[in-house]
C-alpha atoms as a PDB file:
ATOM      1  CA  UNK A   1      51.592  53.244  46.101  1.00  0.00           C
ATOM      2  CA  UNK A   2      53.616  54.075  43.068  1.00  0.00           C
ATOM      3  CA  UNK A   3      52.353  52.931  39.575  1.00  0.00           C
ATOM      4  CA  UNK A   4      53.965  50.864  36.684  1.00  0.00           C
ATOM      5  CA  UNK A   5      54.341  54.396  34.522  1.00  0.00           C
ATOM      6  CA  UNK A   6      56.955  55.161  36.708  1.00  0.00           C
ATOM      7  CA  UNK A   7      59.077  52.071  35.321  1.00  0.00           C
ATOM      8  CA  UNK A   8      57.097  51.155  32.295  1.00  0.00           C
ATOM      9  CA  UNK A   9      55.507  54.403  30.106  1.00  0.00           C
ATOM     10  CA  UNK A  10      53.108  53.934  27.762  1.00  0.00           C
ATOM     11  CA  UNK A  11      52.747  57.490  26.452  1.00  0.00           C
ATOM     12  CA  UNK A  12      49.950  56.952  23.755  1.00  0.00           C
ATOM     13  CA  UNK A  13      47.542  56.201  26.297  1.00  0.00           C
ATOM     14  CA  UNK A  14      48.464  57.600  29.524  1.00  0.00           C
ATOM     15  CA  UNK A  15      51.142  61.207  28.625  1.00  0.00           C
ATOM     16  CA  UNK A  16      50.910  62.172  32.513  1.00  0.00           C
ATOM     17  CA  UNK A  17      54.553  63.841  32.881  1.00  0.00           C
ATOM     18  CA  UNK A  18      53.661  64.938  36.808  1.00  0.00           C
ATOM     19  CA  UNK A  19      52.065  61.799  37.768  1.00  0.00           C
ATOM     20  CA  UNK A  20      54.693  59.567  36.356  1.00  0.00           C
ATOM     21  CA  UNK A  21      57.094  61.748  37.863  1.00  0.00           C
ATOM     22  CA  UNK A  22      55.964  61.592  41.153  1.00  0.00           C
ATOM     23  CA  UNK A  23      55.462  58.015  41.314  1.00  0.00           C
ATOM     24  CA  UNK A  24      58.914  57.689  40.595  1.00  0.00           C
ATOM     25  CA  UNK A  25      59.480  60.116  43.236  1.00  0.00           C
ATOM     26  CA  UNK A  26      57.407  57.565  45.535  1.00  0.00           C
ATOM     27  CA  UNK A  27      59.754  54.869  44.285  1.00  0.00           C
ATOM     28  CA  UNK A  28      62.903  56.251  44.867  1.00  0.00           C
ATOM     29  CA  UNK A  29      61.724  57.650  48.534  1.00  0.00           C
ATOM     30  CA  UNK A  30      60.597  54.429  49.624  1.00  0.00           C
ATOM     31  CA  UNK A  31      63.966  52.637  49.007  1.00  0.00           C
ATOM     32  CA  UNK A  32      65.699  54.993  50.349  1.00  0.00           C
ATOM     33  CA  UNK A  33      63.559  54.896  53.191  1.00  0.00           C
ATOM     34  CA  UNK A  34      63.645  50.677  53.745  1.00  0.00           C
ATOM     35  CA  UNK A  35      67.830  51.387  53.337  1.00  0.00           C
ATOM     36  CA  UNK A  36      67.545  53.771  56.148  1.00  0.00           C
ATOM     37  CA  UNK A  37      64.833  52.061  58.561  1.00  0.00           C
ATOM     38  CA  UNK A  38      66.144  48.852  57.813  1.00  0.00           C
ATOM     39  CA  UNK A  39      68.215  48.123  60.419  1.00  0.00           C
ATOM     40  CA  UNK A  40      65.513  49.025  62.934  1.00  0.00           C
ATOM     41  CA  UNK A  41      63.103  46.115  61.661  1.00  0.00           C
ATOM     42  CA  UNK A  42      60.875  48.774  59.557  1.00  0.00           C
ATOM     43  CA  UNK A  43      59.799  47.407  56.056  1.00  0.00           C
ATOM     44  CA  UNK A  44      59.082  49.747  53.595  1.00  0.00           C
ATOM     45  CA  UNK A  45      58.042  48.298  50.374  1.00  0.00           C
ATOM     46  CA  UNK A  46      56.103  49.526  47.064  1.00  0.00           C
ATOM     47  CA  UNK A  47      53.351  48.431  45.057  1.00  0.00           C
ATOM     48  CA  UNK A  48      53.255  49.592  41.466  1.00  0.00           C
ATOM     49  CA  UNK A  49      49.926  48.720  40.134  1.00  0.00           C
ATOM     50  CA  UNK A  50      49.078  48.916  36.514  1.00  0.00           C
ATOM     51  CA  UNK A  51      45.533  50.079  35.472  1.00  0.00           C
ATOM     52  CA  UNK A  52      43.378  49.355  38.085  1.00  0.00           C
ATOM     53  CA  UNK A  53      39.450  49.647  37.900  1.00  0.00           C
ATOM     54  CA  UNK A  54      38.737  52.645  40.761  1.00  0.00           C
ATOM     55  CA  UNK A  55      36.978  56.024  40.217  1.00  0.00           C
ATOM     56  CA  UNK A  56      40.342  57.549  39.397  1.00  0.00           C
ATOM     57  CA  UNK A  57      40.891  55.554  36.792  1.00  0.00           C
ATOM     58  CA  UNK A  58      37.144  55.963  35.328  1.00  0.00           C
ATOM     59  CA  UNK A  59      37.841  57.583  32.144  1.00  0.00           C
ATOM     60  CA  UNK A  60      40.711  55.351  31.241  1.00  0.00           C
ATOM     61  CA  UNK A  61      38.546  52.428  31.825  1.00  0.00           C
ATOM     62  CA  UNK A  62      35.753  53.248  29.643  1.00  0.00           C
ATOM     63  CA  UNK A  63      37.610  54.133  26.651  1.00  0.00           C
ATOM     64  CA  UNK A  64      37.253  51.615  23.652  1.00  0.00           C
ATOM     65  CA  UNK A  65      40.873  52.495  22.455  1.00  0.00           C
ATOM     66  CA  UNK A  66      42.562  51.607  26.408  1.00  0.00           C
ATOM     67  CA  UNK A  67      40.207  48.850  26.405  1.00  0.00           C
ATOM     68  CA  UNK A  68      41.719  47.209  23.293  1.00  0.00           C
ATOM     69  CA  UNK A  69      45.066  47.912  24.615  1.00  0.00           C
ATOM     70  CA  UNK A  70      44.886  46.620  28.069  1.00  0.00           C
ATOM     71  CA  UNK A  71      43.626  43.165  26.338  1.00  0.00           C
ATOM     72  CA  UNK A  72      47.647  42.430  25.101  1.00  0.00           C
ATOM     73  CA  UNK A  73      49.190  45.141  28.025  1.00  0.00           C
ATOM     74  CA  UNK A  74      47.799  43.021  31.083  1.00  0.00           C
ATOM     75  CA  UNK A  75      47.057  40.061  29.532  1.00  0.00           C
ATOM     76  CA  UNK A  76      46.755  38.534  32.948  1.00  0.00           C
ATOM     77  CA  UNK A  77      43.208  40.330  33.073  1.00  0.00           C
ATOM     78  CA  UNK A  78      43.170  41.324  29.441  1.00  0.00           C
ATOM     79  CA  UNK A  79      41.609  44.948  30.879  1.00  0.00           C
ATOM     80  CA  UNK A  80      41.796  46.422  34.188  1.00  0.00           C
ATOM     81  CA  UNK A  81      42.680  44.899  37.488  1.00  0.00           C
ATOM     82  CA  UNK A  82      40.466  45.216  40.639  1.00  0.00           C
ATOM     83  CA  UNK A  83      40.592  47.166  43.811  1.00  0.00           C
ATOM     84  CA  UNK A  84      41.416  44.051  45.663  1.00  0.00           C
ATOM     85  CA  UNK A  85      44.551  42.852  43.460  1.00  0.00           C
ATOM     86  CA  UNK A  86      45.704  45.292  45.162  1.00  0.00           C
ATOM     87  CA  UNK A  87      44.479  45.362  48.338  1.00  0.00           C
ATOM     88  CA  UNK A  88      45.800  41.779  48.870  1.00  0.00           C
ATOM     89  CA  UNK A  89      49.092  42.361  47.875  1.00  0.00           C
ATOM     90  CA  UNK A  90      49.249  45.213  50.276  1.00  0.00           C
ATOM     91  CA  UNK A  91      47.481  42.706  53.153  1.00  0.00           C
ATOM     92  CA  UNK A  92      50.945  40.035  52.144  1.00  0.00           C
ATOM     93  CA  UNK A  93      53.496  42.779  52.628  1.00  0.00           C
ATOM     94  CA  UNK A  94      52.009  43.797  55.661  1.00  0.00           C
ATOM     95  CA  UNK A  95      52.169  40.144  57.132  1.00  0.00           C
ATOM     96  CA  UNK A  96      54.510  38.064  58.608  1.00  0.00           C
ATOM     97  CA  UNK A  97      54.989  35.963  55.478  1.00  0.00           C
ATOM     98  CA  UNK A  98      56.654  39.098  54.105  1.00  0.00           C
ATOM     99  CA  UNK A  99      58.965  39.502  57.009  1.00  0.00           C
ATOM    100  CA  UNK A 100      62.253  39.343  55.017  1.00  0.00           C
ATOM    101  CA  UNK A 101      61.102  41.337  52.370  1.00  0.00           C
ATOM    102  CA  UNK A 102      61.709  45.022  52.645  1.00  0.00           C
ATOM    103  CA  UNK A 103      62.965  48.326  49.771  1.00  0.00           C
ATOM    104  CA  UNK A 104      61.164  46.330  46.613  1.00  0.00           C
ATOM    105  CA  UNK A 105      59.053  47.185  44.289  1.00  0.00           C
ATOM    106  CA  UNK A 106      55.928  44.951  43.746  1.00  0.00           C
ATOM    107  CA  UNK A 107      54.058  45.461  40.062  1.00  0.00           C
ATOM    108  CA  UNK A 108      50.454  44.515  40.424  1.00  0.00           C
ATOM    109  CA  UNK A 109      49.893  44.941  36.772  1.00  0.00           C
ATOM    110  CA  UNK A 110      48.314  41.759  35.020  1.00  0.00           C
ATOM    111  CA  UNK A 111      51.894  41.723  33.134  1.00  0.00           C
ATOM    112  CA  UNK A 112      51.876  45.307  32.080  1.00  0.00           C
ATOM    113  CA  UNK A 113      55.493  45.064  32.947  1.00  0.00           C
ATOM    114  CA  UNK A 114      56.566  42.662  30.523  1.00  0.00           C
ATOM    115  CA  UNK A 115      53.502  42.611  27.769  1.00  0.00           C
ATOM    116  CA  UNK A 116      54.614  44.895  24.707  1.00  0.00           C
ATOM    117  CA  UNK A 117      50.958  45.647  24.118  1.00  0.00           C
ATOM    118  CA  UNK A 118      49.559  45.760  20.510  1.00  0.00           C
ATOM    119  CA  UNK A 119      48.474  49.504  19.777  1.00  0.00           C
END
């Protein structure tokens, strides 16, 4: 699991220098790790997801100001995603229908990735 601040900041709402960091980390890793295991039939893939409603992300989700922004960030949602947008994308990479997928990155992000978001 990386997240989409490792690709796609959004400082006004979320300045987390370590965490993006290390999901970047996560990112690079990975692919590095599907290049290498590759060959052996190992898949390795990432999902990125953008804000998803869990206990981590508690206090994001209950402020007005990230609630107003999410609503033109994901506009998929318009607010947070759920535990199990993610959970099923993990469940398709993990099946045979992914089989000839391997070193990507997936964003699970309600089009976080390529919303500008109003502020």
């Amino acid at each position: 699991m990386a997240s989409v601040l490792a690709f796609a900041p959004s400082p006004r709402y979320f300045d987390t220098y370590a965490y993006t960091a290390s999901k970047g980390g996560i990112i690079a890793m990975s692919r590095e790790a599907a290049a290498r295991y590759a060959a052996d039939g190992i898949r390795i893939n990432v999902i990125a997801p953008g804000l998803i409603d869990t206990p981590m992300a508690a206090r994001a989700v209950q402020d007005d100001a990230i609630q107003r922004f999410l609503r033109s960030k994901q506009p998929l949602s318009q607010g947070p995603g759920r535990p199990e947008d993610c959970a099923d994308a993990a469940v398709f990479l993990c099946s045979d229908e992914a089989r000839f997928i391997t070193g990507i990155v997936l964003p699970v992000d309600g089009g976080w990735c390529v919303s500008e978001g109003q502020f």
